[in-house]
Protein backbone atom coordinates (compact mmCIF):
# COMPACT_ATOMS: atom_id res chain seq x y z
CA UNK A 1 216.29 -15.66 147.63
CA UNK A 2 217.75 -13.25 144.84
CA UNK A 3 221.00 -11.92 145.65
CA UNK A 4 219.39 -8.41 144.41
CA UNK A 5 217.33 -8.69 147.61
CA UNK A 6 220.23 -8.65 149.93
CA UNK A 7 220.80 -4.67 149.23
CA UNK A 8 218.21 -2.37 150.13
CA UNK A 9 216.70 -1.24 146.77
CA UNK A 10 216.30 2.75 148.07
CA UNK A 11 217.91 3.14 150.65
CA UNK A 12 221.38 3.13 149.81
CA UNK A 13 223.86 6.26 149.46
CA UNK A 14 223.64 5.92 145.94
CA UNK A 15 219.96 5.20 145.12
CA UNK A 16 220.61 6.04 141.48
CA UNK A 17 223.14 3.41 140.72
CA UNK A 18 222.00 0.18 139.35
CA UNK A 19 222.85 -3.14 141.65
CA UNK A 20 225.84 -4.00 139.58
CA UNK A 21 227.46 -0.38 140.27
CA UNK A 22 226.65 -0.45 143.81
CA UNK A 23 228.25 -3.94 144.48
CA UNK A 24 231.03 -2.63 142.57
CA UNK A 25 231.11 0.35 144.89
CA UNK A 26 231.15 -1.68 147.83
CA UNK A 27 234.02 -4.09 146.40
CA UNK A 28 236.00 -1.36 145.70
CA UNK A 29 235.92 0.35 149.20
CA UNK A 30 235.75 -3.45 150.86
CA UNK A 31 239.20 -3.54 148.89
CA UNK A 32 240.89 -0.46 149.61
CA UNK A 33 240.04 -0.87 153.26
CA UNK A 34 241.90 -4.34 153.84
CA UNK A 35 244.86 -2.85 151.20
CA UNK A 36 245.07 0.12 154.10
CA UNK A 37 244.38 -1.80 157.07
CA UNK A 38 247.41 -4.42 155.66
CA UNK A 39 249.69 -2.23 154.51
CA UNK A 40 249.40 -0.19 157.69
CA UNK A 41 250.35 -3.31 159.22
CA UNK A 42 253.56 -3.12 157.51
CA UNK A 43 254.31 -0.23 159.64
CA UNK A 44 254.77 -2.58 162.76
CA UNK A 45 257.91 -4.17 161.04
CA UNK A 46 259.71 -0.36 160.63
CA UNK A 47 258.00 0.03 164.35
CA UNK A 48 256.29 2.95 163.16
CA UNK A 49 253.06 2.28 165.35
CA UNK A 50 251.78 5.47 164.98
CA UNK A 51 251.56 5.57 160.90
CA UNK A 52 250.29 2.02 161.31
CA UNK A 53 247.35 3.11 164.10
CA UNK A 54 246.36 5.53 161.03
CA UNK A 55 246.65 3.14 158.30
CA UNK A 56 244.66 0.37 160.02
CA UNK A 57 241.64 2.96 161.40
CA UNK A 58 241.26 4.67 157.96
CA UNK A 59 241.08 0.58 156.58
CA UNK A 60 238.44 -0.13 158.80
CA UNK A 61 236.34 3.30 158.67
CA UNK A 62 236.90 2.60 154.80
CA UNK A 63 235.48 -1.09 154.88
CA UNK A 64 232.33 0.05 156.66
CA UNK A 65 231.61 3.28 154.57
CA UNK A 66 231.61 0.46 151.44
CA UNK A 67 229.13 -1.07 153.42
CA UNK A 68 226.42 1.70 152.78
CA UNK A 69 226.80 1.09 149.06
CA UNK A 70 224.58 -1.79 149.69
CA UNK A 71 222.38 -0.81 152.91
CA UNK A 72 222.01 3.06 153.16
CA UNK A 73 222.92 5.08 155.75
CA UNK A 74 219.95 4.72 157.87
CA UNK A 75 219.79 1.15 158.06
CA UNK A 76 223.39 0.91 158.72
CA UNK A 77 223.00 2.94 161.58
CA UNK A 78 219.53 1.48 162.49
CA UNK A 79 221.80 -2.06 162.02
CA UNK A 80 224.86 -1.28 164.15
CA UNK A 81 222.62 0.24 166.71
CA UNK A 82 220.81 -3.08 167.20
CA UNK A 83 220.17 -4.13 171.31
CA UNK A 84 222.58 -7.40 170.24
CA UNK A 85 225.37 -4.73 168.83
CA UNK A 86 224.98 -1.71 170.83
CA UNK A 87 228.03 -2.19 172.81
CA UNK A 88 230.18 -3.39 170.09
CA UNK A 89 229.36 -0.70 167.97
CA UNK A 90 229.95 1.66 170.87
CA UNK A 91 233.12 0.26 171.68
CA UNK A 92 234.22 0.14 167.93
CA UNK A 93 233.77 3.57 167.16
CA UNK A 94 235.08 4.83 170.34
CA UNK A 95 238.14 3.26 170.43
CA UNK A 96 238.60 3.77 166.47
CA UNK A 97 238.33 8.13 167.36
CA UNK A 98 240.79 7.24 170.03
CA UNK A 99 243.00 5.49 168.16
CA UNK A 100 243.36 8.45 165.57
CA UNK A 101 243.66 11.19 168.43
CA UNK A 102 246.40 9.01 170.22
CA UNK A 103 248.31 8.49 166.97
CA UNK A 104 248.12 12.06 166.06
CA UNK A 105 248.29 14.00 168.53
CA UNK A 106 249.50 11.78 171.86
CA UNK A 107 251.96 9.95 168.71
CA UNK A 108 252.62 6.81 172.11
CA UNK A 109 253.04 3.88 170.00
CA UNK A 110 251.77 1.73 173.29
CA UNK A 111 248.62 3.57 173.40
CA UNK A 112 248.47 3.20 169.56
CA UNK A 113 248.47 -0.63 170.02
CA UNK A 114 246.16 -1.16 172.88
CA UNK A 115 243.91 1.31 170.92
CA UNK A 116 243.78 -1.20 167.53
CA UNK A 117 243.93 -4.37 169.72
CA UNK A 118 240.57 -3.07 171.74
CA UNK A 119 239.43 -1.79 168.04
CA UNK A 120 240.26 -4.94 166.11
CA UNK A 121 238.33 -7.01 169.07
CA UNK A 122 235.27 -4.63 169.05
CA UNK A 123 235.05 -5.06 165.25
CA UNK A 124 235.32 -8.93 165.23
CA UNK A 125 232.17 -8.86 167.85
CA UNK A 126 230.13 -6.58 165.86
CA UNK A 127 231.32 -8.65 162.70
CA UNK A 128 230.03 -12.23 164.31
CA UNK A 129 227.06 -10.72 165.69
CA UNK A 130 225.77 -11.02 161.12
CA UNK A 131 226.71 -14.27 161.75
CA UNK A 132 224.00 -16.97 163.53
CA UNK A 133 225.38 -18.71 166.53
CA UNK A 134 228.85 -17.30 165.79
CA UNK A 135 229.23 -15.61 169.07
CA UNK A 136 228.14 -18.18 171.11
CA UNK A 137 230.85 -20.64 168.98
CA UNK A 138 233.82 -18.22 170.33
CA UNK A 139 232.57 -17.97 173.97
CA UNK A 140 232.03 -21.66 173.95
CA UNK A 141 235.58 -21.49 172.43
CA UNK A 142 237.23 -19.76 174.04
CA UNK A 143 236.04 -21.21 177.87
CA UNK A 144 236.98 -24.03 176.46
CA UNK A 145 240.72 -22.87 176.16
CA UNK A 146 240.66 -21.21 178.84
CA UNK A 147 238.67 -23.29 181.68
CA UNK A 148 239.16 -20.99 184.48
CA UNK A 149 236.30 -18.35 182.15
């Protein structure tokens, strides 16, 4: 198949813009998010958990938004909202809001942490759930490592 066919010709946020300037626009916010999510991660090392629960939420929410560059809004939504991503999604988004209302207000660095560990883990199943078998490769995995799953 084309690689044109892979985003969704009118439904994107930006309609207008040719398929070279959306994949642009979606490289460009694919990048920034992994720069923030990364360099928030540098904030564990000055044990500033709190800066680095911000960082690494605004990374992901920006990887995602690049996202709609290439699908639209709607079928993003219509995507993530999927019977086989439901809870994922759910789970993701939830504990991303969390995360940022911990870290700002609450500022408990432990909360901070369990709050991107459950994110990080929510976003990893939604992630594999794109990919074919991929979920059933980790649980196979992981009972394997752990026998007593």
């Amino acid at each position: 198949p084309d690689v044109t066919t892979v985003v969704a010709p009118n439904e994107s946020a930006c309609a207008s813009l040719s398929f070279k300037q959306r994949m642009i626009g979606f490289i460009i916010c694919t990048v920034v998010g992994i720069l923030l999510s990364v360099g928030g991660c540098l904030f564990i090392f000055t044990a500033n958990y709190v800066a680095f629960g911000i960082m690494y939420s605004l990374g992901n929410i920006c990887t995602v938004l690049g996202t709609l560059f290439l699908t639209g809004p709607l079928k993003q939504i219509k995507e993530m909202f999927k019977k086989t991503r439901i809870v994922s999604t759910i789970v993701w988004m939830v504990s991303l809001v969390v995360t940022l209302v911990v870290a700002f207000v609450a500022k408990v660095a432990v909360a901070v942490l369990v709050c991107v560990i459950v994110q990080s883990l929510a976003f990893a199943w939604y992630s594999l759930s794109y990919i074919p078998f991929a979920r059933q490769a980790v649980i196979k995995f992981v009972k394997n490592l752990l026998p007593c799953f």
